[in-house]
N, C-alpha and C. Protein backbone atom coordinates (compact mmCIF):
# COMPACT_ATOMS: atom_id res chain seq x y z
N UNK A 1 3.50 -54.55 227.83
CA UNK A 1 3.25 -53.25 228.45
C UNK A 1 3.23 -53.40 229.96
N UNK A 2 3.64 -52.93 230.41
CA UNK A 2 3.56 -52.69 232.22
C UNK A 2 3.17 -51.32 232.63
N UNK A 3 1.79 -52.24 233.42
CA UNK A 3 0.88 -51.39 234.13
C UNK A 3 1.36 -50.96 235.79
N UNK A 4 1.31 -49.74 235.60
CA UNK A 4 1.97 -49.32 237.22
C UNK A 4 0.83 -49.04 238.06
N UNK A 5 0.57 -49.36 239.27
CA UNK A 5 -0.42 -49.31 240.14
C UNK A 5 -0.38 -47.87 240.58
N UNK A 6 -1.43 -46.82 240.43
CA UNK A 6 -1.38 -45.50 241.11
C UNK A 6 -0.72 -45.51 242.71
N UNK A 7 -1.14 -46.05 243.27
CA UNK A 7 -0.86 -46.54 244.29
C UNK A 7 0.91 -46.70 245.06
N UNK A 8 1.49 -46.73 244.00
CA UNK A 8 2.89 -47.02 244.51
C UNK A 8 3.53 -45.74 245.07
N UNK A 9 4.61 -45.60 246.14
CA UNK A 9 5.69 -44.92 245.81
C UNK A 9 6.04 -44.32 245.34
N UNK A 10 6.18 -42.55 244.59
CA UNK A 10 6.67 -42.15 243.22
C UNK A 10 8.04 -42.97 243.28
N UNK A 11 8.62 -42.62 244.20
CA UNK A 11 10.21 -43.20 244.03
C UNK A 11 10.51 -44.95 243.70
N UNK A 12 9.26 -45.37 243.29
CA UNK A 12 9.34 -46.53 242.67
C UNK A 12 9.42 -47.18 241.09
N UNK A 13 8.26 -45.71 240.66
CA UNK A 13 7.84 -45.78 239.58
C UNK A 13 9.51 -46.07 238.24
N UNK A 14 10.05 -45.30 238.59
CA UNK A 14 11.63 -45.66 237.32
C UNK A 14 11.88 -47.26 237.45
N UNK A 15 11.68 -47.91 238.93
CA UNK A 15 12.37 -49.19 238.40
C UNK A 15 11.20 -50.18 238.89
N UNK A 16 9.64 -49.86 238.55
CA UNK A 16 8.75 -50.69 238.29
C UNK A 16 8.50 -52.06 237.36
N UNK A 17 9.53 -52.03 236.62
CA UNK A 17 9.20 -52.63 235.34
C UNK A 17 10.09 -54.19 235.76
N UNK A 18 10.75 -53.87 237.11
CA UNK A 18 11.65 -55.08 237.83
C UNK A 18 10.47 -55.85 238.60
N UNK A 19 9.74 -55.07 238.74
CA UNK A 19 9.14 -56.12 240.47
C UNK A 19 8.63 -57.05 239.69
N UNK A 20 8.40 -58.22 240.74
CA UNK A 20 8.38 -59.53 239.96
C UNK A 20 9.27 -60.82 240.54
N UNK A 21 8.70 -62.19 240.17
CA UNK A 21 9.56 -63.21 240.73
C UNK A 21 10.29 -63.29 238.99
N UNK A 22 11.30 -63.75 238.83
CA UNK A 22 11.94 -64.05 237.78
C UNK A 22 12.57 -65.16 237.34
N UNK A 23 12.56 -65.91 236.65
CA UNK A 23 13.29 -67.19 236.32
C UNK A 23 14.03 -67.15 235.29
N UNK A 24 14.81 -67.97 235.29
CA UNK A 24 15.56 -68.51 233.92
C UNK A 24 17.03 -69.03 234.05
N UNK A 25 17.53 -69.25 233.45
CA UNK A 25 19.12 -69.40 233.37
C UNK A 25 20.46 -68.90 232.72
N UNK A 26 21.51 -69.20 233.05
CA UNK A 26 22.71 -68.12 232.64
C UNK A 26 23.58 -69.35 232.75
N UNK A 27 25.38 -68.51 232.24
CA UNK A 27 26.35 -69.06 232.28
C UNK A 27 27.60 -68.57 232.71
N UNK A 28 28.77 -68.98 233.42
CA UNK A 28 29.52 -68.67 234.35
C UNK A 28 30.49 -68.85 232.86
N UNK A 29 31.64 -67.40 233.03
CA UNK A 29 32.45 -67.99 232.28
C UNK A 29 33.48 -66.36 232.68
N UNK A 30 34.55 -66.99 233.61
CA UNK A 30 35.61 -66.12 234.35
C UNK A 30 36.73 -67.10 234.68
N UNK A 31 38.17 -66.53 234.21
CA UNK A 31 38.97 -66.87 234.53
C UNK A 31 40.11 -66.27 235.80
N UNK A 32 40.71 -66.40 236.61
CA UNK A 32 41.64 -66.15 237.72
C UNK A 32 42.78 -67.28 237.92
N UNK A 33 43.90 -66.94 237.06
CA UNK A 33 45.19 -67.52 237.69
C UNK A 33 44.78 -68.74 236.36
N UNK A 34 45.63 -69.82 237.07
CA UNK A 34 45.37 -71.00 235.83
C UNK A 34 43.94 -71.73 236.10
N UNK A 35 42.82 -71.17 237.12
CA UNK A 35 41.37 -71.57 237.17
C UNK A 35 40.39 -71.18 235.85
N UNK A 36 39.96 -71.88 234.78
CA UNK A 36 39.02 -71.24 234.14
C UNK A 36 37.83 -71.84 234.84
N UNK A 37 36.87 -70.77 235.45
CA UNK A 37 35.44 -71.61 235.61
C UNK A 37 34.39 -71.56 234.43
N UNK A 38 33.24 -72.22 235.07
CA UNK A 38 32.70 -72.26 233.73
C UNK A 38 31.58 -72.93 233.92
N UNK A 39 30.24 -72.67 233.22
CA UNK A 39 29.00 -73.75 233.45
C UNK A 39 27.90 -73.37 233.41
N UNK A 40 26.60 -73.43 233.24
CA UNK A 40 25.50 -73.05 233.09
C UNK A 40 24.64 -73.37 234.55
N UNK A 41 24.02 -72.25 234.80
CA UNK A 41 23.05 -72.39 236.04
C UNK A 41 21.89 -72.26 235.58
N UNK A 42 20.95 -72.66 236.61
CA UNK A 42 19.54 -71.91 237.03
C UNK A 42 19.64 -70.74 237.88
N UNK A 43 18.20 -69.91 237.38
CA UNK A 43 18.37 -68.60 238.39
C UNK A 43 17.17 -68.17 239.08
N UNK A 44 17.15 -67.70 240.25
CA UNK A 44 15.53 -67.13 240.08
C UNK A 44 15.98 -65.88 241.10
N UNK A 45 15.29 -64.77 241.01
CA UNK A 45 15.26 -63.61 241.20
C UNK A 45 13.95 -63.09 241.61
N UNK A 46 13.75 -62.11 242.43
CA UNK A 46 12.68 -61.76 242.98
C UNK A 46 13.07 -60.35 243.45
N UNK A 47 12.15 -59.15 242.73
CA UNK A 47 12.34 -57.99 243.04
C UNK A 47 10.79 -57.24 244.36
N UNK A 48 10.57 -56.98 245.20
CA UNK A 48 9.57 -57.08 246.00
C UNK A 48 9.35 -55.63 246.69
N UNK A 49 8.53 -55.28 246.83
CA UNK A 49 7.98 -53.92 247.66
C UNK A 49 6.53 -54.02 248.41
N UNK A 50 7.06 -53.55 249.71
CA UNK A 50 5.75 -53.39 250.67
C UNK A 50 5.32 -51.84 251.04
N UNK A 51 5.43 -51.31 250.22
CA UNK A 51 4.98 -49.87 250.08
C UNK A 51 6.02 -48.07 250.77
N UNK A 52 7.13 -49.04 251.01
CA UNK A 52 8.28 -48.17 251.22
C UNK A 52 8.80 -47.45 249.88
N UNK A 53 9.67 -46.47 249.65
CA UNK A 53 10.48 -46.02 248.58
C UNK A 53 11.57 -46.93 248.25
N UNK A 54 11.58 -48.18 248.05
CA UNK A 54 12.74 -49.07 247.81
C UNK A 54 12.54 -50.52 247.72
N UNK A 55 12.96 -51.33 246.48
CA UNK A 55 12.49 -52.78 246.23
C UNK A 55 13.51 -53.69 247.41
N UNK A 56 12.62 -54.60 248.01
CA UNK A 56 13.42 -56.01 248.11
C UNK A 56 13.62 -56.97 247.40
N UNK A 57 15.79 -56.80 247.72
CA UNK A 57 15.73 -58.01 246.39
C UNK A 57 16.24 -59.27 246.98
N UNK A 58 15.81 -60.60 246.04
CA UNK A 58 17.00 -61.91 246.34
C UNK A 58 17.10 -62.51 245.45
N UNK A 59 18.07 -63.37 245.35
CA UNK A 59 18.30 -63.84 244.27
C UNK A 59 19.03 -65.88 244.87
N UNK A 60 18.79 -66.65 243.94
CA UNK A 60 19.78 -67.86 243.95
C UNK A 60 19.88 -68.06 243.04
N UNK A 61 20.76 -69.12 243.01
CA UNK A 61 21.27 -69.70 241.66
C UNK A 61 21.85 -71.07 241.90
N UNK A 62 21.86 -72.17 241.12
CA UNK A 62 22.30 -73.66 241.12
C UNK A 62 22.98 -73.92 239.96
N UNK A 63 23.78 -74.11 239.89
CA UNK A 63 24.87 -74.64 239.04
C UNK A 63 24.48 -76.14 238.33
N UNK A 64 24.20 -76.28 237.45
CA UNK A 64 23.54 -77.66 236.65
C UNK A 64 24.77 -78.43 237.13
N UNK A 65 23.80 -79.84 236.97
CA UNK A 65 24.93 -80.97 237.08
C UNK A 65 25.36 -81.31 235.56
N UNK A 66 26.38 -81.86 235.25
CA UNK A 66 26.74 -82.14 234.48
C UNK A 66 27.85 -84.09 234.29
N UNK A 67 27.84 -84.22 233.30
CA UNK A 67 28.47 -85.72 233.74
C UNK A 67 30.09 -85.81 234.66
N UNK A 68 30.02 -84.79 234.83
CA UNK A 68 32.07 -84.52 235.85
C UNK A 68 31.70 -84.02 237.07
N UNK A 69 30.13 -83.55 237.41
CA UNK A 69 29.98 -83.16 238.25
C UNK A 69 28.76 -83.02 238.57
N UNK A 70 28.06 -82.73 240.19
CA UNK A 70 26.80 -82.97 240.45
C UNK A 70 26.46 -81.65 240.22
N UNK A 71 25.10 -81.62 240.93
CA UNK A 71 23.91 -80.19 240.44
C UNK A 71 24.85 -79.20 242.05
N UNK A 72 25.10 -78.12 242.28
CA UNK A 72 25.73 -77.53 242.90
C UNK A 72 25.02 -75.88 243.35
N UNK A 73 24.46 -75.48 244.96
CA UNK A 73 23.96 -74.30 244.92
C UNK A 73 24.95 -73.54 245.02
N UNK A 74 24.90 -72.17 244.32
CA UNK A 74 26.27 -71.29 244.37
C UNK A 74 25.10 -70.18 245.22
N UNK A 75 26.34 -68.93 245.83
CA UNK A 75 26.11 -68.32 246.49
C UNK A 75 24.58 -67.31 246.26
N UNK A 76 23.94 -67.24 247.35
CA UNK A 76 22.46 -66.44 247.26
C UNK A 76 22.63 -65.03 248.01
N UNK A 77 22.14 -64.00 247.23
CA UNK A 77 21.98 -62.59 247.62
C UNK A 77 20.66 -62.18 247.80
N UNK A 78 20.42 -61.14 249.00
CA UNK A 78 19.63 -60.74 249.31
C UNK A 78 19.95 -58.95 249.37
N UNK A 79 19.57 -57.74 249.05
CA UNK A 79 19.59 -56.59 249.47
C UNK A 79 18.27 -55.50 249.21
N UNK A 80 18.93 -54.22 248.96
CA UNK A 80 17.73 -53.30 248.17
C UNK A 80 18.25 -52.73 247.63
N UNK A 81 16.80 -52.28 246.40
CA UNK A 81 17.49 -50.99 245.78
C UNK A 81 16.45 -50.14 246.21
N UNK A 82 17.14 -48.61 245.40
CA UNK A 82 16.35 -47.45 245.98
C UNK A 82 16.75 -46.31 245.20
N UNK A 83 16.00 -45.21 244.76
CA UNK A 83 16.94 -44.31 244.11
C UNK A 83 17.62 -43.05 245.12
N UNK A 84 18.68 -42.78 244.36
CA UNK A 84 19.56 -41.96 245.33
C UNK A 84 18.73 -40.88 245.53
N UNK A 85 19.10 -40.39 247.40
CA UNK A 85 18.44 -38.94 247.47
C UNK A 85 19.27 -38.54 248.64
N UNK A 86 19.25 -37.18 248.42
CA UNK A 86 20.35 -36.85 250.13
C UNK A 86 19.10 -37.42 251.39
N UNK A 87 19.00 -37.97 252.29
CA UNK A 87 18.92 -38.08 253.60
C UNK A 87 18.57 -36.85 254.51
N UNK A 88 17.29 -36.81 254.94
CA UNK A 88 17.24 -35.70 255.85
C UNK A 88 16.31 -36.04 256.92
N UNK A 89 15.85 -35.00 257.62
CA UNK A 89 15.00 -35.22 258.88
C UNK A 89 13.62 -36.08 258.48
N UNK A 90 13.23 -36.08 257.73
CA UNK A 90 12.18 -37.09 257.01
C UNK A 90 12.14 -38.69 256.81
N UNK A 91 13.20 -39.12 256.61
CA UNK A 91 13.93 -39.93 256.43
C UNK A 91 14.14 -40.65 258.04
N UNK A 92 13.48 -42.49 258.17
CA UNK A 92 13.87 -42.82 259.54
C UNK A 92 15.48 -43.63 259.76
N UNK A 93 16.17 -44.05 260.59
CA UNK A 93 17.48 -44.51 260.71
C UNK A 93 18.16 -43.45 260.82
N UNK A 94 19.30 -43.53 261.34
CA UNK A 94 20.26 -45.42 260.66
C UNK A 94 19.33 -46.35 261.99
N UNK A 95 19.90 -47.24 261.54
CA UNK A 95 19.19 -48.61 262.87
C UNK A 95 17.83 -48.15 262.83
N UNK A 96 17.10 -48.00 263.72
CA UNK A 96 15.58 -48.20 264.14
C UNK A 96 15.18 -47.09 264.33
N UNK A 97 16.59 -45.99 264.66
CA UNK A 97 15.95 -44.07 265.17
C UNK A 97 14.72 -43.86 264.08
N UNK A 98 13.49 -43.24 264.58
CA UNK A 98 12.59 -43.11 263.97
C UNK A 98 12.75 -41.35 263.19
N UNK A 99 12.05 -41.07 261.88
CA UNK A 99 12.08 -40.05 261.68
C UNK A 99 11.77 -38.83 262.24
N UNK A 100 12.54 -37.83 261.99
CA UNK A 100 12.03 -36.26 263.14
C UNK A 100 11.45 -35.79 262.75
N UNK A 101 10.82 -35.75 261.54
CA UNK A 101 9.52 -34.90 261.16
C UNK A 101 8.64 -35.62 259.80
N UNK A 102 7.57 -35.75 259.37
CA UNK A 102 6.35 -36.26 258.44
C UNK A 102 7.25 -35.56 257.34
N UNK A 103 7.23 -37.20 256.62
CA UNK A 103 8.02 -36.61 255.58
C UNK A 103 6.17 -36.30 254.39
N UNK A 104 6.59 -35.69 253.45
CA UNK A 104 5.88 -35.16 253.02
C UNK A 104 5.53 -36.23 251.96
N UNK A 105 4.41 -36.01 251.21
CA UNK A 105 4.07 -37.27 249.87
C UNK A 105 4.81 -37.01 248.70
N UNK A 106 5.88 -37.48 248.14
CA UNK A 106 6.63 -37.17 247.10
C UNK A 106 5.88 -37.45 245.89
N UNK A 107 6.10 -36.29 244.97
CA UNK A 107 5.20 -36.34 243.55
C UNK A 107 6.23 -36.98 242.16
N UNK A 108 5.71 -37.23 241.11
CA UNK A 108 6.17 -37.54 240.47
C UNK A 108 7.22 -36.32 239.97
N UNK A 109 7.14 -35.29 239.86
CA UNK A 109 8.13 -33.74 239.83
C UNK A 109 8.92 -34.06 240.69
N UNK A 110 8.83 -34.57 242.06
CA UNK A 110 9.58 -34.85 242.95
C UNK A 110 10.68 -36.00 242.29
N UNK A 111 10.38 -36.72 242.01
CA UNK A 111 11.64 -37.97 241.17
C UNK A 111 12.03 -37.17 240.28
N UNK A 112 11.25 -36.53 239.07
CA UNK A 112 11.79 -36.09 238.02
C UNK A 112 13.38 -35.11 238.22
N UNK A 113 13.06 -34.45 239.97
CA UNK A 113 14.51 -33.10 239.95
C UNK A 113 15.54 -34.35 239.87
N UNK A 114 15.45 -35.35 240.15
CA UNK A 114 16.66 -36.31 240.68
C UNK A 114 16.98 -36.87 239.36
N UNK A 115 16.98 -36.89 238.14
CA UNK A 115 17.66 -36.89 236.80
C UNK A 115 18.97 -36.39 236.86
N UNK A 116 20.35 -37.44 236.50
CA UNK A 116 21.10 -36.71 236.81
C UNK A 116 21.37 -35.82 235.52
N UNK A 117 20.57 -35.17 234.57
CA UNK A 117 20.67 -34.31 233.33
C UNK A 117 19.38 -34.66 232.77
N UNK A 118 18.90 -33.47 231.96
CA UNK A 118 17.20 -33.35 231.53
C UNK A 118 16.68 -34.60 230.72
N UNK A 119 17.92 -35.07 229.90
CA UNK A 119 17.52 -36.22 228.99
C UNK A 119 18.06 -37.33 229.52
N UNK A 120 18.61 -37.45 231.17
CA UNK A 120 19.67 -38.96 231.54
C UNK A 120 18.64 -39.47 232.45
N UNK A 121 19.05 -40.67 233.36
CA UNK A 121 18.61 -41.51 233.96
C UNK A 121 18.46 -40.75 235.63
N UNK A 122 18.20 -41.95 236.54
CA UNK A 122 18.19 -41.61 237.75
C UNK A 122 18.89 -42.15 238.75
N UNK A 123 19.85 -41.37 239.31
CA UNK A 123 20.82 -41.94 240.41
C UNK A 123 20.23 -43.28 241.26
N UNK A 124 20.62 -44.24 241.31
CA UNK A 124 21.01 -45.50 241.50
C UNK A 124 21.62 -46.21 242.86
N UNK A 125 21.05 -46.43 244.20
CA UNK A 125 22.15 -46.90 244.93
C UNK A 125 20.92 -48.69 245.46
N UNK A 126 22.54 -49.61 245.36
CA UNK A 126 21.96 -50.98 245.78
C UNK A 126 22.86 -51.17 246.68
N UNK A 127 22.36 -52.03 247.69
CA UNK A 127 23.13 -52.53 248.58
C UNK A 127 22.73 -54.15 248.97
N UNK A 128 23.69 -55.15 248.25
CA UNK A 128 23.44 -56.41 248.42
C UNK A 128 24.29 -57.04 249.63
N UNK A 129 23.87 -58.20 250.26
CA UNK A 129 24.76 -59.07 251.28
C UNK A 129 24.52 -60.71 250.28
N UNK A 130 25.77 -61.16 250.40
CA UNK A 130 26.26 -62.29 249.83
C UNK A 130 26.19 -63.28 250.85
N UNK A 131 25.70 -64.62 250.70
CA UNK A 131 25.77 -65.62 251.57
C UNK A 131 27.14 -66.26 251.65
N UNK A 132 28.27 -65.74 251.41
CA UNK A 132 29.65 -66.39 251.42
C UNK A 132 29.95 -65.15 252.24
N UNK A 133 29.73 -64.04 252.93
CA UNK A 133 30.10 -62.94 253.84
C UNK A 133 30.90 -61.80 253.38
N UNK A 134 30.10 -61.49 251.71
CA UNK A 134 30.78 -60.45 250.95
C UNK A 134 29.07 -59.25 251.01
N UNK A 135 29.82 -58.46 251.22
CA UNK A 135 28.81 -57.32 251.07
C UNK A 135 28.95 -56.03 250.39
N UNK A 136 28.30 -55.64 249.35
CA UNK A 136 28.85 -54.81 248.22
C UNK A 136 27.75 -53.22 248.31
N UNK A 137 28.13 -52.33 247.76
CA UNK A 137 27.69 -51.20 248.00
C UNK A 137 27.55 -50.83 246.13
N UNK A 138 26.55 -51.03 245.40
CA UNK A 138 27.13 -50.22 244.17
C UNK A 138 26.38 -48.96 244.04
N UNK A 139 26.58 -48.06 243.05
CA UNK A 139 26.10 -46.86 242.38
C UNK A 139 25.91 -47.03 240.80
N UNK A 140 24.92 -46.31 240.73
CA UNK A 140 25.08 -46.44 238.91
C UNK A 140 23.73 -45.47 238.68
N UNK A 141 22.88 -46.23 237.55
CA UNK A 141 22.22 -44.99 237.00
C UNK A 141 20.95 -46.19 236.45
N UNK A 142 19.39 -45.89 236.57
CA UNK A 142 18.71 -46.48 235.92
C UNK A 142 18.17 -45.36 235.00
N UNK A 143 17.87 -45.71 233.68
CA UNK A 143 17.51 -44.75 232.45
C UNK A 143 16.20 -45.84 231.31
N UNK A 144 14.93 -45.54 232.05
CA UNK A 144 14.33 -46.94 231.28
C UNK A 144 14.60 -47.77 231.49
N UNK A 145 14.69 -48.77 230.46
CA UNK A 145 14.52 -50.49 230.76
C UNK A 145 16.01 -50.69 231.18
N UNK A 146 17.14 -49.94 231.03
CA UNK A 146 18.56 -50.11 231.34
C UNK A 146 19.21 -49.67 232.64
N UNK A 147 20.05 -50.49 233.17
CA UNK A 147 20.59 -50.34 234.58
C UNK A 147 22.31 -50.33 234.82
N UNK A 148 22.59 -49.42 234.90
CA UNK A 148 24.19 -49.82 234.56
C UNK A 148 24.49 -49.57 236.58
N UNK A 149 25.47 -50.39 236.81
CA UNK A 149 25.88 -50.35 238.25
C UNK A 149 27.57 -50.21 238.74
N UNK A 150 28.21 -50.59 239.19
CA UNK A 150 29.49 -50.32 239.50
C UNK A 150 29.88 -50.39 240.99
N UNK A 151 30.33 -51.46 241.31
CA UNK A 151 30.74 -51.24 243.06
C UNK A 151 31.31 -49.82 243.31
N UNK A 152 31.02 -49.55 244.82
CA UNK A 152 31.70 -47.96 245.33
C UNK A 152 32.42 -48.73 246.92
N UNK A 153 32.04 -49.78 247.12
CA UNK A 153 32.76 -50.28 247.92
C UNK A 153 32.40 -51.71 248.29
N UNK A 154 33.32 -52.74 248.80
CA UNK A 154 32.83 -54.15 249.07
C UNK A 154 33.36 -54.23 250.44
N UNK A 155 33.05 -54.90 251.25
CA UNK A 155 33.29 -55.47 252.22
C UNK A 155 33.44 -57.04 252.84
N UNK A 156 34.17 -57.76 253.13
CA UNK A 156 34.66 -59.14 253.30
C UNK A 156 34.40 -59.98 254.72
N UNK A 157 33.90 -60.48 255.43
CA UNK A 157 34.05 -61.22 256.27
C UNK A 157 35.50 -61.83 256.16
N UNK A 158 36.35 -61.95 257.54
CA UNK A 158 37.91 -63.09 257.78
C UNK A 158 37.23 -64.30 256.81
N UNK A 159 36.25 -64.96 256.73
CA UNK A 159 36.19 -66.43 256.15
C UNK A 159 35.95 -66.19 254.18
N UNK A 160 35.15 -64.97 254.14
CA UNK A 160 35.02 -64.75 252.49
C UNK A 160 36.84 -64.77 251.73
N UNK A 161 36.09 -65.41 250.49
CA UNK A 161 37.17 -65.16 249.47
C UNK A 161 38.04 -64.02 249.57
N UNK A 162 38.24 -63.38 248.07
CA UNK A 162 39.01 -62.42 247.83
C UNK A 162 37.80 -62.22 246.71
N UNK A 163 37.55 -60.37 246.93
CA UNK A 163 36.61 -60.00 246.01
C UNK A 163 37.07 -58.63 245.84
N UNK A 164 37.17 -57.78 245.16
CA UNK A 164 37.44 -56.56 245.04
C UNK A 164 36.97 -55.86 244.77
N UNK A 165 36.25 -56.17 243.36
CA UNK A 165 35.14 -54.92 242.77
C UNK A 165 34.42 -55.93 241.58
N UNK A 166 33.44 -54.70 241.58
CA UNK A 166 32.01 -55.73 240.30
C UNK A 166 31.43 -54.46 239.58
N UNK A 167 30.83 -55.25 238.24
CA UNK A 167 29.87 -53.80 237.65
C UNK A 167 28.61 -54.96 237.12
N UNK A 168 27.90 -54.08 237.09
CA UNK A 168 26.37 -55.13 236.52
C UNK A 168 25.70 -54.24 235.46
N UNK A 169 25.13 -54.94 234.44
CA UNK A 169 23.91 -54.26 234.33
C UNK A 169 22.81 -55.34 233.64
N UNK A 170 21.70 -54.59 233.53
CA UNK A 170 20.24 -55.18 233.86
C UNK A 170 19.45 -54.37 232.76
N UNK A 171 18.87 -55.15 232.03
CA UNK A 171 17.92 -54.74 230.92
C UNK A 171 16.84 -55.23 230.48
N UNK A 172 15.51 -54.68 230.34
CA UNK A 172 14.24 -55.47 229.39
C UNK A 172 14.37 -55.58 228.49
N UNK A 173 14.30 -56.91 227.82
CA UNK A 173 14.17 -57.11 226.45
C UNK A 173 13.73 -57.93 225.97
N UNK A 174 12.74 -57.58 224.99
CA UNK A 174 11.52 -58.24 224.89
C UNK A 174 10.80 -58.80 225.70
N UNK A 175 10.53 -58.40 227.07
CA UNK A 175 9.85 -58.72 227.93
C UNK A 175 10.36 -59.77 229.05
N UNK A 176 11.86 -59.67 228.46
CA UNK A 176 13.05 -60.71 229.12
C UNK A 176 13.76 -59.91 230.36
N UNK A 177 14.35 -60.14 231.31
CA UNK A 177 14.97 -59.56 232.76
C UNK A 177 16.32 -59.88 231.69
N UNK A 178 17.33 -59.29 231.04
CA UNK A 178 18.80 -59.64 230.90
C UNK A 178 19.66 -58.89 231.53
N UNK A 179 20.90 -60.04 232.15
CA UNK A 179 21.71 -59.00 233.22
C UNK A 179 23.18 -60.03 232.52
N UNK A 180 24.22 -59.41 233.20
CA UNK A 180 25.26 -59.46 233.11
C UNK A 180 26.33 -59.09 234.55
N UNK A 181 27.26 -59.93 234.92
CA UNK A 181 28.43 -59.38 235.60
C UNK A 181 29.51 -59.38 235.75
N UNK A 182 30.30 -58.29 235.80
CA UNK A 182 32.19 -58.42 235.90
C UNK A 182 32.04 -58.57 237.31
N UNK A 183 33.23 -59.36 237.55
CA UNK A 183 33.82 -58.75 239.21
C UNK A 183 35.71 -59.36 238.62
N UNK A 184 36.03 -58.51 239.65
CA UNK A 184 37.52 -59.13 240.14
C UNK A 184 37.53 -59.61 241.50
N UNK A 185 38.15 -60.56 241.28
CA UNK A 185 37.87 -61.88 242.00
C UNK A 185 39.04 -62.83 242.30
N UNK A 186 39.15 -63.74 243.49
CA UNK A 186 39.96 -64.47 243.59
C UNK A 186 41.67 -64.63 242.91
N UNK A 187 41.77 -63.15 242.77
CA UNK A 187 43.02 -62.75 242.08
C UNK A 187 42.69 -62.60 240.63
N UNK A 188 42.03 -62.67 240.22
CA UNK A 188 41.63 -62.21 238.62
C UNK A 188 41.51 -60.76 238.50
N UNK A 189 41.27 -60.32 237.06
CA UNK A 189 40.61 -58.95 236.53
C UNK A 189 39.73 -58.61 236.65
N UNK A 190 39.31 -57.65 237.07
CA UNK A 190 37.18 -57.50 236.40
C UNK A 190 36.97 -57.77 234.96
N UNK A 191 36.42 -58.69 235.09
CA UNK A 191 36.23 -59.44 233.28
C UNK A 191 34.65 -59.87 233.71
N UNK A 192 34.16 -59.98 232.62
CA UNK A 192 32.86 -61.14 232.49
C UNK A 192 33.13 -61.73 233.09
N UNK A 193 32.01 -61.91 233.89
CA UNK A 193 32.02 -63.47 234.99
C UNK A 193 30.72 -64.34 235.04
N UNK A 194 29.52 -63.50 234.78
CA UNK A 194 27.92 -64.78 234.17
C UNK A 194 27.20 -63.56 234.22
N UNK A 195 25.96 -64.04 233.08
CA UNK A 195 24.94 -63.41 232.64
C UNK A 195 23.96 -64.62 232.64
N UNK A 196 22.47 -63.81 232.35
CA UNK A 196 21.72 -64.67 232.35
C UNK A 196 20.49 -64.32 231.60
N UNK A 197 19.43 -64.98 231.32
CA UNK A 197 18.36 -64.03 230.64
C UNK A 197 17.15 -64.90 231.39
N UNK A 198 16.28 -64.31 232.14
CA UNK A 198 15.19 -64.65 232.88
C UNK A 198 13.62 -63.97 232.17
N UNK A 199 12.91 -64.73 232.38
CA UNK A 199 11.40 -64.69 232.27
C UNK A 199 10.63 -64.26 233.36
N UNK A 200 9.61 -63.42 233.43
CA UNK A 200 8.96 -63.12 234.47
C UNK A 200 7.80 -64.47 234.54
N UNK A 201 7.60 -64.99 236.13
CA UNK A 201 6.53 -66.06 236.52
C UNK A 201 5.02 -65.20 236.15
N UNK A 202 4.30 -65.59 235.82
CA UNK A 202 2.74 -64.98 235.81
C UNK A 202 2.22 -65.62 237.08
């Protein structure tokens, strides 16, 4: 059962059931061109809030060693999530511009109009940065313990790979963090590319 602190954010409360450091491990398994990769990692994940409308996230991951090869860190993400809302005078930014007027205390009625339909989930926007100089924009929908996502745009540093697009999603089960991800990649399809199933730290 997860206990939500009165105290929070309303605009936190839908994806409360994330915050948390997270552990566990997954497996890489995507092909591009005649490359199949492939391999089992460690993971740890950390969803975080300091009393804003929006979690901080990061994540790493290490690639096990195996006898053909040593223990290996693969790329670490850092971003946020937040649920979608139009932007207005309440609201501080872009950059540092401070807000033009007290935004008001949002109620739980207040999250509820943002359903995108009486019985669906709640609009969805993340924005992660990749330590290889890929930076992704997705959209999607959280509905309960389920998170479905979908890039709306990526962006590349001259030195990053070739990345194109990704979809994720993220689920409780049995008290487990399980996620999953496509991307197209390095000339490949959007196919499965690693999932993982993590434990929350006490």
């Amino acid at each position: 059962m997860i206990e939500i602190p009165s105290d929070i954010p309303a605009d936190l409360v839908p994806l409360y059931w994330l915050v948390g450091e997270w552990e566990g491990s997954g497996v890489i398994d995507y092909t591009a061109g005649d490359t199949h990769f492939s391999g089992e990692f460690s993971h740890h994940v950390s969803f975080r809030h300091d009393g804003g409308p929006f979690l901080a996230y990061s994540a790493t991951a290490t690639l096990l060693a195996t006898p053909e090869r040593p223990e290996q860190q693969l790329v670490a993400e850092t971003g946020f999530w937040r649920l979608a809302r139009p932007a207005d005078d309440a609201a501080p930014g872009p950059g540092l511009l401070p807000a033009l007027e007290a935004e008001p205390e949002r109620t739980a009625a207040d999250v509820e109009r943002l359903r995108s339909r009486p019985d669906g989930g709640f609009p969805l926007e993340v924005v992660l940065s990749h330590s290889d100089g890929v930076q992704e924009l997705y959209l999607g929908e959280i509905s309960g313990p389920r998170i479905d996502l979908a890039t709306d745009a990526v962006v590349r540093s001259a030195s990053a790979k070739q990345y194109a697009s990704a979809s994720r999603m993220y689920g409780l089960v049995d008290g487990h963090l399980l996620w999953a991800w496509d991307i197209a990649a390095v000339g490949g399809e959007l196919a499965s590319h690693a999932s993982a199933r993590l434990a929350k730290e006490q």
